[in-house]
N, C-alpha and C. Protein backbone atom coordinates (compact mmCIF):
# COMPACT_ATOMS: atom_id res chain seq x y z
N UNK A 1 -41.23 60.74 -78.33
CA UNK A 1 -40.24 61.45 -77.57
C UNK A 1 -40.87 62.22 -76.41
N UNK A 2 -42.02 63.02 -76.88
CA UNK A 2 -42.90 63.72 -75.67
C UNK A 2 -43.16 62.45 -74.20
N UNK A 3 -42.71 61.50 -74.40
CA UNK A 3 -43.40 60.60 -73.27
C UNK A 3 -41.89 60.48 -72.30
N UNK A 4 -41.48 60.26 -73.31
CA UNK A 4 -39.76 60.33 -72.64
C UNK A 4 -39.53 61.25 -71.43
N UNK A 5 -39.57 62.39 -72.65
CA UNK A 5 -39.23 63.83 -71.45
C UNK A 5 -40.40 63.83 -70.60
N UNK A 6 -41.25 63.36 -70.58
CA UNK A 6 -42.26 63.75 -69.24
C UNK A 6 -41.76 62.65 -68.26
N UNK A 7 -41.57 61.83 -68.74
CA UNK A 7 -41.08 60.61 -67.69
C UNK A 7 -39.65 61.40 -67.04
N UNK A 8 -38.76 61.53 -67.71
CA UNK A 8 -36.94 62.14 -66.93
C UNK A 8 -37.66 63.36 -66.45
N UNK A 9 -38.52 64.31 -66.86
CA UNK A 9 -39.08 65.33 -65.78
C UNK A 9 -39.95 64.86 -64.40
N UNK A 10 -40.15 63.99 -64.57
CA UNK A 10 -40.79 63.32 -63.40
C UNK A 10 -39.85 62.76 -62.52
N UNK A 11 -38.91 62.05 -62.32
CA UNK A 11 -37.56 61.52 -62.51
C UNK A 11 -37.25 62.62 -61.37
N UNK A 12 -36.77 64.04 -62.37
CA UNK A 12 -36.19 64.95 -61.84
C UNK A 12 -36.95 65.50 -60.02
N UNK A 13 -38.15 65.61 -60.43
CA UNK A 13 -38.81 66.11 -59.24
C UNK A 13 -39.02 65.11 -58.51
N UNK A 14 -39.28 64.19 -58.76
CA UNK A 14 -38.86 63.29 -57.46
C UNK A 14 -37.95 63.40 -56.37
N UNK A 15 -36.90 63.62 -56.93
CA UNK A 15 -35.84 64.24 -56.55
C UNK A 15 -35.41 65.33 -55.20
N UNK A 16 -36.91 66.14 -55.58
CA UNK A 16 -36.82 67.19 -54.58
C UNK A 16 -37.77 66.66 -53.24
N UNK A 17 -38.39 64.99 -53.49
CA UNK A 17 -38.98 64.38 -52.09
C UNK A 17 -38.27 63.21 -51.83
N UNK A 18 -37.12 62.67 -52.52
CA UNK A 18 -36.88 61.49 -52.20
C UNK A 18 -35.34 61.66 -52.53
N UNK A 19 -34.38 60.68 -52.19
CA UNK A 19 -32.64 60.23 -52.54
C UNK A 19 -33.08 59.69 -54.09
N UNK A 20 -33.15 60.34 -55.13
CA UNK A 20 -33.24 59.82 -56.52
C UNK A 20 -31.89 60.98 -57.34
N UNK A 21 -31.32 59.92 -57.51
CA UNK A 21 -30.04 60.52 -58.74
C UNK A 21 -30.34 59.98 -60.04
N UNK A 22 -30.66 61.11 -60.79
CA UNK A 22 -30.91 60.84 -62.41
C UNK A 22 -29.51 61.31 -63.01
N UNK A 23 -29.33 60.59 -64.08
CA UNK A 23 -28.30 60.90 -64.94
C UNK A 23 -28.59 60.61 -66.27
N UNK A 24 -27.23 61.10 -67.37
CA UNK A 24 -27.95 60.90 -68.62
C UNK A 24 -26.31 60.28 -69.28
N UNK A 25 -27.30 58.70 -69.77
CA UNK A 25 -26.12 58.03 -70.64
C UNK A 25 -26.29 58.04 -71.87
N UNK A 26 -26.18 58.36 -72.52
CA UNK A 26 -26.90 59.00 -74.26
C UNK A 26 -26.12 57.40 -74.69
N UNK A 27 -26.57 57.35 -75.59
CA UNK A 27 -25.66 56.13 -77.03
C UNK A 27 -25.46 56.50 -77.94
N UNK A 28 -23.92 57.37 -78.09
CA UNK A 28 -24.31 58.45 -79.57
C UNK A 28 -23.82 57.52 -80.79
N UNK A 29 -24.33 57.39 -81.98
CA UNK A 29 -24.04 57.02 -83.30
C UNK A 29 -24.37 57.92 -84.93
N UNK A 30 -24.16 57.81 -85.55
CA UNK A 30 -24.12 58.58 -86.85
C UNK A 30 -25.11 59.00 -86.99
N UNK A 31 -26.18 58.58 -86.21
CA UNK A 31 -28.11 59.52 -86.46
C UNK A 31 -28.07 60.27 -85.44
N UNK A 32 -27.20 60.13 -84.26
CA UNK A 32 -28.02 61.16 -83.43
C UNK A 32 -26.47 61.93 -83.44
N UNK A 33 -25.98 62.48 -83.80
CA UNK A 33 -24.41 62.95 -83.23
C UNK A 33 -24.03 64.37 -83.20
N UNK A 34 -25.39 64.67 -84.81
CA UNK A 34 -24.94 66.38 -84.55
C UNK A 34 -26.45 66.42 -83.43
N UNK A 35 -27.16 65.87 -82.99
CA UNK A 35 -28.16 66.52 -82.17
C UNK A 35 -27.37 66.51 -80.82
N UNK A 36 -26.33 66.14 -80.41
CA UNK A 36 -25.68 65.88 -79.11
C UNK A 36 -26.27 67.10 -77.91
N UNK A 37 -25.70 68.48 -78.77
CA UNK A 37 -25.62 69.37 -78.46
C UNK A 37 -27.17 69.79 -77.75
N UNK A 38 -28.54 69.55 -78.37
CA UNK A 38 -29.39 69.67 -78.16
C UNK A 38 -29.73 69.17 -77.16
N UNK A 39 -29.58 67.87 -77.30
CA UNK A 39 -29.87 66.82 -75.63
C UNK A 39 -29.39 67.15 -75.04
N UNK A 40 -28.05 67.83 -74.64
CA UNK A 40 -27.46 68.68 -73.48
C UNK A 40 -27.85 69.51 -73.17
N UNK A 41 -28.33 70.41 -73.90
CA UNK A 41 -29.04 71.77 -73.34
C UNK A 41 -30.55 71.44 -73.31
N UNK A 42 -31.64 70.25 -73.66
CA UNK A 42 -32.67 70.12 -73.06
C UNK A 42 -32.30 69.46 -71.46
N UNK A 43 -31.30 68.30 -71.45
CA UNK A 43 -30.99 68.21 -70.00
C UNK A 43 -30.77 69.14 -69.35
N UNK A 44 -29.80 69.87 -69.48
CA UNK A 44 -29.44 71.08 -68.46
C UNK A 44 -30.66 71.74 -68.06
N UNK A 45 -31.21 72.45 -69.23
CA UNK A 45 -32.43 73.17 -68.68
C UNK A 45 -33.40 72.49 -67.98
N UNK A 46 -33.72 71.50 -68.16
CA UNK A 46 -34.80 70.58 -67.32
C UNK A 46 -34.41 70.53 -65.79
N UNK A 47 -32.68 70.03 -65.99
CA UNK A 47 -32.03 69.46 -64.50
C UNK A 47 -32.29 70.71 -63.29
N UNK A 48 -31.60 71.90 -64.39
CA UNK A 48 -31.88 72.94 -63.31
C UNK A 48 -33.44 73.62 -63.05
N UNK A 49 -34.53 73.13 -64.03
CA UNK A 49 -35.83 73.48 -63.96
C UNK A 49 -36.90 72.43 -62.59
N UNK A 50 -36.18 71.07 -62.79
CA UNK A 50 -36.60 70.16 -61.85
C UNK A 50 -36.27 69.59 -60.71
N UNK A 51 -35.01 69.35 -61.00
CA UNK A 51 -33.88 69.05 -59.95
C UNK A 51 -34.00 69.28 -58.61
N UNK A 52 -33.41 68.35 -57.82
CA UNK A 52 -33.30 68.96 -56.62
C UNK A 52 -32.05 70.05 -56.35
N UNK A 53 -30.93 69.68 -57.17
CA UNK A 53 -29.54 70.31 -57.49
C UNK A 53 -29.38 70.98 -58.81
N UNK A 54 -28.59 71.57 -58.99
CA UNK A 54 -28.65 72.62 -60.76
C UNK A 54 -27.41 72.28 -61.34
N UNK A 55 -27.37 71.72 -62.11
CA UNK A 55 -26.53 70.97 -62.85
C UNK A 55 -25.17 72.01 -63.17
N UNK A 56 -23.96 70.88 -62.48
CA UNK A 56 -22.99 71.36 -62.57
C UNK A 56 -21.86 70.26 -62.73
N UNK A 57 -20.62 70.64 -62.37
CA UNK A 57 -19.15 69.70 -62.73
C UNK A 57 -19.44 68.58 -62.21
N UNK A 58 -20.62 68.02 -61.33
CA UNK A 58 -20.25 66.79 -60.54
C UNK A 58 -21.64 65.83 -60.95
N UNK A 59 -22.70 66.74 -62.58
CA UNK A 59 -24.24 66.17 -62.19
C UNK A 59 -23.09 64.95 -62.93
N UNK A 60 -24.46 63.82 -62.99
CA UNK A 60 -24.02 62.60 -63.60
C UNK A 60 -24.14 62.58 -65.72
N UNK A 61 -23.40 63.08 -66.07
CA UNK A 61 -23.62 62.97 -67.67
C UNK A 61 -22.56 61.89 -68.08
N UNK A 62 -22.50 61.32 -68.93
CA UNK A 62 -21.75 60.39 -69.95
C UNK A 62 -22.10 59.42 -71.10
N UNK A 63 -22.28 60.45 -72.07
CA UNK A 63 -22.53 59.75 -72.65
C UNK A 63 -21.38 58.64 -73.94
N UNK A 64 -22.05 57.66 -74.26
CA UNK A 64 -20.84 56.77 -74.54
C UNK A 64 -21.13 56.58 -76.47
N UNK A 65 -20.25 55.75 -76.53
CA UNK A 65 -20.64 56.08 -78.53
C UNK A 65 -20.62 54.66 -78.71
N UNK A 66 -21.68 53.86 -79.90
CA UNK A 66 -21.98 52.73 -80.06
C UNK A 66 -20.10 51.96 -80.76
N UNK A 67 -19.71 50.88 -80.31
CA UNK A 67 -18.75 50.37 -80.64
C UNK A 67 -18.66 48.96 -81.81
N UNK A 68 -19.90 48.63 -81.61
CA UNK A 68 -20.37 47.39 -81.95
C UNK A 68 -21.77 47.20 -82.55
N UNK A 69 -22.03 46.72 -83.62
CA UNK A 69 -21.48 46.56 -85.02
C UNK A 69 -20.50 47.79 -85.38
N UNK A 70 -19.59 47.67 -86.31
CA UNK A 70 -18.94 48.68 -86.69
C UNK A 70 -19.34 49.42 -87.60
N UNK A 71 -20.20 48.54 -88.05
CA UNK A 71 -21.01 49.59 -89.29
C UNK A 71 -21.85 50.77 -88.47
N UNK A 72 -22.35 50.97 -87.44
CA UNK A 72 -22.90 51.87 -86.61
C UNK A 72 -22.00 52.43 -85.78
N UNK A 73 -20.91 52.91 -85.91
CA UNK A 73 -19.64 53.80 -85.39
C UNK A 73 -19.74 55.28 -86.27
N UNK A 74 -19.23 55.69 -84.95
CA UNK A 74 -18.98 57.08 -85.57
C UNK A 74 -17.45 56.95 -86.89
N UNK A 75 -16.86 56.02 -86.47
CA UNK A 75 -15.63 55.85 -87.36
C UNK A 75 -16.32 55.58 -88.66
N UNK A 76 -17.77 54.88 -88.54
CA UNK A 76 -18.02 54.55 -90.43
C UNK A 76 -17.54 55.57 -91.17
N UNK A 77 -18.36 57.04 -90.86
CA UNK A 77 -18.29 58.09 -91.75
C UNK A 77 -17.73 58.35 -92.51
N UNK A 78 -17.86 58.85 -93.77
CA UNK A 78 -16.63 59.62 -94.70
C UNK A 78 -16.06 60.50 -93.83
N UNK A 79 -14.90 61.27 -94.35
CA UNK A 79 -14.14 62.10 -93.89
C UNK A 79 -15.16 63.09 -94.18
N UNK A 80 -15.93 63.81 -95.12
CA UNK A 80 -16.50 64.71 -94.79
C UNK A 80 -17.58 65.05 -94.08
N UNK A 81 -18.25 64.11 -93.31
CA UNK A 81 -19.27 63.77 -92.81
C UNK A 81 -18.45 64.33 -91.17
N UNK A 82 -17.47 63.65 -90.72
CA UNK A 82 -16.71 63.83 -89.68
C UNK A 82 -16.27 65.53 -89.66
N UNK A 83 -15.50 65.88 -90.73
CA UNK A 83 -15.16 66.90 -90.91
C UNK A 83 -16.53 68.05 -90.73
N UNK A 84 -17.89 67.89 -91.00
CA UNK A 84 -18.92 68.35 -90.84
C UNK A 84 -19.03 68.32 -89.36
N UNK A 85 -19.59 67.42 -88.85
CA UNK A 85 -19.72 66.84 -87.01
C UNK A 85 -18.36 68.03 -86.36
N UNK A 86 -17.18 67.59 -86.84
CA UNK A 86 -16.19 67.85 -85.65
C UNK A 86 -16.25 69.86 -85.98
N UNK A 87 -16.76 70.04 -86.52
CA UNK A 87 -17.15 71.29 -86.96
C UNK A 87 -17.79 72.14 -86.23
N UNK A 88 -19.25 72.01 -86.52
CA UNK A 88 -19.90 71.59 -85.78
C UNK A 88 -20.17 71.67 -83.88
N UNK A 89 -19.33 70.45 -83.37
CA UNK A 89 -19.62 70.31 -82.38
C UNK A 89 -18.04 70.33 -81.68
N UNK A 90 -16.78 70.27 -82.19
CA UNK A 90 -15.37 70.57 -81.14
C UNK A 90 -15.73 71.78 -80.90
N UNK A 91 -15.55 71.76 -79.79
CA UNK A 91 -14.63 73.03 -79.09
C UNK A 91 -15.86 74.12 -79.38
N UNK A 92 -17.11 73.91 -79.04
CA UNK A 92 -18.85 74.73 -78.81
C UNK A 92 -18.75 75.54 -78.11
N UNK A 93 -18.03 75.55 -77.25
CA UNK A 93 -18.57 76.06 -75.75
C UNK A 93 -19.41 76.10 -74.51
N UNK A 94 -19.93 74.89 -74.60
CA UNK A 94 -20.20 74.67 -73.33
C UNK A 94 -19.65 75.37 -72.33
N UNK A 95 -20.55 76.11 -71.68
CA UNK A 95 -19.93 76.56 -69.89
C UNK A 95 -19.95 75.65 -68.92
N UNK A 96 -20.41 74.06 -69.47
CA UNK A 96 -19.71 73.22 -68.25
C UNK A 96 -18.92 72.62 -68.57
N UNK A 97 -17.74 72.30 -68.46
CA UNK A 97 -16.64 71.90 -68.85
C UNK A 97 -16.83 70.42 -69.20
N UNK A 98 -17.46 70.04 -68.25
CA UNK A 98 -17.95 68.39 -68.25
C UNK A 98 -17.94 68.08 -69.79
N UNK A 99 -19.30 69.04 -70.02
CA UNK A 99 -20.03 68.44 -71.07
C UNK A 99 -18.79 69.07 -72.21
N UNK A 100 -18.45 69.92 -72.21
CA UNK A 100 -17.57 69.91 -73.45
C UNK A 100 -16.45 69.03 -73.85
N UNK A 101 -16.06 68.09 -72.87
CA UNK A 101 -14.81 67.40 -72.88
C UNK A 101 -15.68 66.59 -73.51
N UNK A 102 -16.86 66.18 -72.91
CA UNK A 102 -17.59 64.85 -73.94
C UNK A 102 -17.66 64.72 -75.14
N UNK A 103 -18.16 66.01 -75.87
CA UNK A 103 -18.48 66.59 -76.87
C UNK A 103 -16.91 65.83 -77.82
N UNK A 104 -15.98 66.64 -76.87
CA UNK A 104 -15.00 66.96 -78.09
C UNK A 104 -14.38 65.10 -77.98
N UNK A 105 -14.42 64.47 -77.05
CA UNK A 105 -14.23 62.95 -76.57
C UNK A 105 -14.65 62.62 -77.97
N UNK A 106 -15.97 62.24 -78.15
CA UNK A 106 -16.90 61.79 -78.87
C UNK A 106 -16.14 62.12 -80.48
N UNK A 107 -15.66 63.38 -80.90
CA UNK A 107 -15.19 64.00 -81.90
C UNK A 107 -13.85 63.37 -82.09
N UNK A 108 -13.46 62.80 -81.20
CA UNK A 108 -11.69 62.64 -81.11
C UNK A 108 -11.82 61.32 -81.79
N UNK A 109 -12.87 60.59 -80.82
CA UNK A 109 -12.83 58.95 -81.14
C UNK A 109 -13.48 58.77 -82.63
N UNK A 110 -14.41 59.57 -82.98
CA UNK A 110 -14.57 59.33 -84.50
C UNK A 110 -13.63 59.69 -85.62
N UNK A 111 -12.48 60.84 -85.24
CA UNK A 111 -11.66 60.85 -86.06
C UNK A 111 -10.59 60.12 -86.07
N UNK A 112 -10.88 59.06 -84.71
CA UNK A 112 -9.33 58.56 -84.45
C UNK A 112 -8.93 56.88 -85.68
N UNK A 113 -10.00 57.12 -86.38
CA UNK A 113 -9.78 55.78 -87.25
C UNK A 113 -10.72 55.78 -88.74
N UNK A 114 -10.48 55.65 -90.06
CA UNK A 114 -11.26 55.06 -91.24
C UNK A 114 -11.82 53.95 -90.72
N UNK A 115 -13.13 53.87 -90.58
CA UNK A 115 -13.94 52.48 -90.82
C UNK A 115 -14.98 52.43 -92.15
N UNK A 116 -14.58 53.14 -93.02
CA UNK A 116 -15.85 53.57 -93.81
C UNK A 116 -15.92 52.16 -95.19
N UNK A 117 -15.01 51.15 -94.54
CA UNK A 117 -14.76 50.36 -95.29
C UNK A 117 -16.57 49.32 -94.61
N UNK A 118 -17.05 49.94 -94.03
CA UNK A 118 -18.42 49.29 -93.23
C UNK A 118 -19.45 50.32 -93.90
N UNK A 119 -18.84 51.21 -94.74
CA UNK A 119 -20.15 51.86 -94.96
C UNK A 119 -21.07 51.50 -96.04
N UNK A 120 -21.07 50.70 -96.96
CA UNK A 120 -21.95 49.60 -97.08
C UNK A 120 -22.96 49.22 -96.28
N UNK A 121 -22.46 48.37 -95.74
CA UNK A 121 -23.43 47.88 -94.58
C UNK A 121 -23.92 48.87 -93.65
N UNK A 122 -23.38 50.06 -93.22
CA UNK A 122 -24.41 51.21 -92.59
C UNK A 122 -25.47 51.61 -93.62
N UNK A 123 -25.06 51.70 -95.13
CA UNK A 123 -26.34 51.95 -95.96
C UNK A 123 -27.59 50.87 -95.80
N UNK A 124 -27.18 49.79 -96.19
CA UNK A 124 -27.97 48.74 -95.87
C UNK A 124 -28.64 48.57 -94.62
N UNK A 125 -28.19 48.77 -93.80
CA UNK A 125 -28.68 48.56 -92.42
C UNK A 125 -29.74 50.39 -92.54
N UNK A 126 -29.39 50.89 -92.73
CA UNK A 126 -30.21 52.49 -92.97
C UNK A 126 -31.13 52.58 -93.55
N UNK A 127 -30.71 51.82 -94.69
CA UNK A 127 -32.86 51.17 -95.48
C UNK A 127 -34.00 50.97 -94.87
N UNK A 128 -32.99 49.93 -94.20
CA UNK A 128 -33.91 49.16 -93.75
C UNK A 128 -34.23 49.86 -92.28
N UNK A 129 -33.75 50.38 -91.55
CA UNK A 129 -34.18 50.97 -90.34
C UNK A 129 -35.57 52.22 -90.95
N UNK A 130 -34.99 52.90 -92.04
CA UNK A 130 -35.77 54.10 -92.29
C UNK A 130 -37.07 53.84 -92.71
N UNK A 131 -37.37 52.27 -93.10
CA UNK A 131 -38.93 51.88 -93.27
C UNK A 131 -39.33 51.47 -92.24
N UNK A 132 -38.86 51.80 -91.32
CA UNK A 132 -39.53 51.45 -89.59
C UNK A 132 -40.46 52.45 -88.87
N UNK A 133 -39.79 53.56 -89.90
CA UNK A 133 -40.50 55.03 -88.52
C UNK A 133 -39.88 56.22 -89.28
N UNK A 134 -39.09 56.58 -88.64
CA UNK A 134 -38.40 58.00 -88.80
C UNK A 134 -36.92 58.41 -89.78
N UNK A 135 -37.06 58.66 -90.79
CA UNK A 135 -36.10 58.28 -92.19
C UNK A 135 -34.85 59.36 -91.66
N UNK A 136 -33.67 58.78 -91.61
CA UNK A 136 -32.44 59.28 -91.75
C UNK A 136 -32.43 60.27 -92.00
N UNK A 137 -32.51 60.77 -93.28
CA UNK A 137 -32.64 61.78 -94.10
C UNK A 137 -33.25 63.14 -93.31
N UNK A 138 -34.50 62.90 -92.77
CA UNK A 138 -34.90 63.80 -92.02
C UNK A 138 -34.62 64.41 -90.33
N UNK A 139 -33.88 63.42 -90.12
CA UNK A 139 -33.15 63.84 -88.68
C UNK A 139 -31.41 64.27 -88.80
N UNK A 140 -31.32 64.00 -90.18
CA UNK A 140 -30.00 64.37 -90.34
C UNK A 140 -29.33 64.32 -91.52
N UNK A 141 -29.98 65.44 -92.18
CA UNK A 141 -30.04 65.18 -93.48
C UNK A 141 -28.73 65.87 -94.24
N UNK A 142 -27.58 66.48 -93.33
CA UNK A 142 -26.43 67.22 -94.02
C UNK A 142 -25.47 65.74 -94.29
N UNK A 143 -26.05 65.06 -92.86
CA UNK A 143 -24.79 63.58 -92.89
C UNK A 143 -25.52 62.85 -93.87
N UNK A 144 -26.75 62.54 -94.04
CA UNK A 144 -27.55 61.81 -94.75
C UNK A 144 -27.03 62.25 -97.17
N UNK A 145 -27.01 63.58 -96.84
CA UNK A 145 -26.86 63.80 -98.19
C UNK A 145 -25.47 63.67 -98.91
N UNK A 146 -24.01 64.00 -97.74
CA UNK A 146 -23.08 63.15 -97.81
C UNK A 146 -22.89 61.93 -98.21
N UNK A 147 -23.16 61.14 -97.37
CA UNK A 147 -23.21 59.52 -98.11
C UNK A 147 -24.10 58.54 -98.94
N UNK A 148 -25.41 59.14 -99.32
CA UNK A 148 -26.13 59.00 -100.01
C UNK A 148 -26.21 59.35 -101.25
């Protein structure tokens, strides 16, 4: 992750010698969803730390939520898993309006449907991702102890 952010901080200052517009399209799904909040406020602070401009109603943010497989939707979730998230993260407060409409976007579309008839196959598929690298459990372990 440290290579990441040095790269979008680099990104940023460019910015202040050249026409470079950075923006941030996140891909949110059931591992990263309560961190949302975090990646917004490391962007912000960076944008306005590097930037040529200080992030406001017009920077470029949007982030979008995985649709496909369905087993990796925010809709998999149990209801209490959602009920946790929309908790959580509706209606935070963000002082940029932007970002809070996203927030609560993101919250709307996962409550707007049961898919948990896929949550099976999100377990399965979660096994097997978590012997790759970085285990579920530990990046998100309130949603993790829910459905597990």
């Amino acid at each position: 992750m440290e290579v990441v952010e040095e790269n979008l901080i680099k990104y940023f200052q460019l910015s202040n010698e050249m026409n470079v517009r950075v923006g941030m399209r996140s891909t949110i799904l059931p591992y990263n969803i309560l961190d949302i909040s975090n990646m917004y406020e490391w962007w912000i602070q960076n944008i306005n730390k590097y930037y040529v401009t200080p992030f406001n109603e017009y920077s470029w943010v949007n982030p979008t939520h995985v649709a496909q497989p369905r087993h990796l939707t925010l809709k998999v979730l149990p209801k209490k898993c959602k009920e946790l998230i929309t908790d959580r993260l509706y209606g935070k407060c963000f002082i940029i309006r932007k970002v809070q409409h996203s927030i609560d976007h993101l919250c709307n579309y996962m409550n707007s449907e049961d898919h948990t008839m896929y949550l099976d196959d999100f377990k399965r598929f979660t096994k097997v991702m978590d012997k790759r690298g970085i285990a579920f459990k530990d990046i998100a372990p309130d949603i993790y102890n829910e459905i597990f």
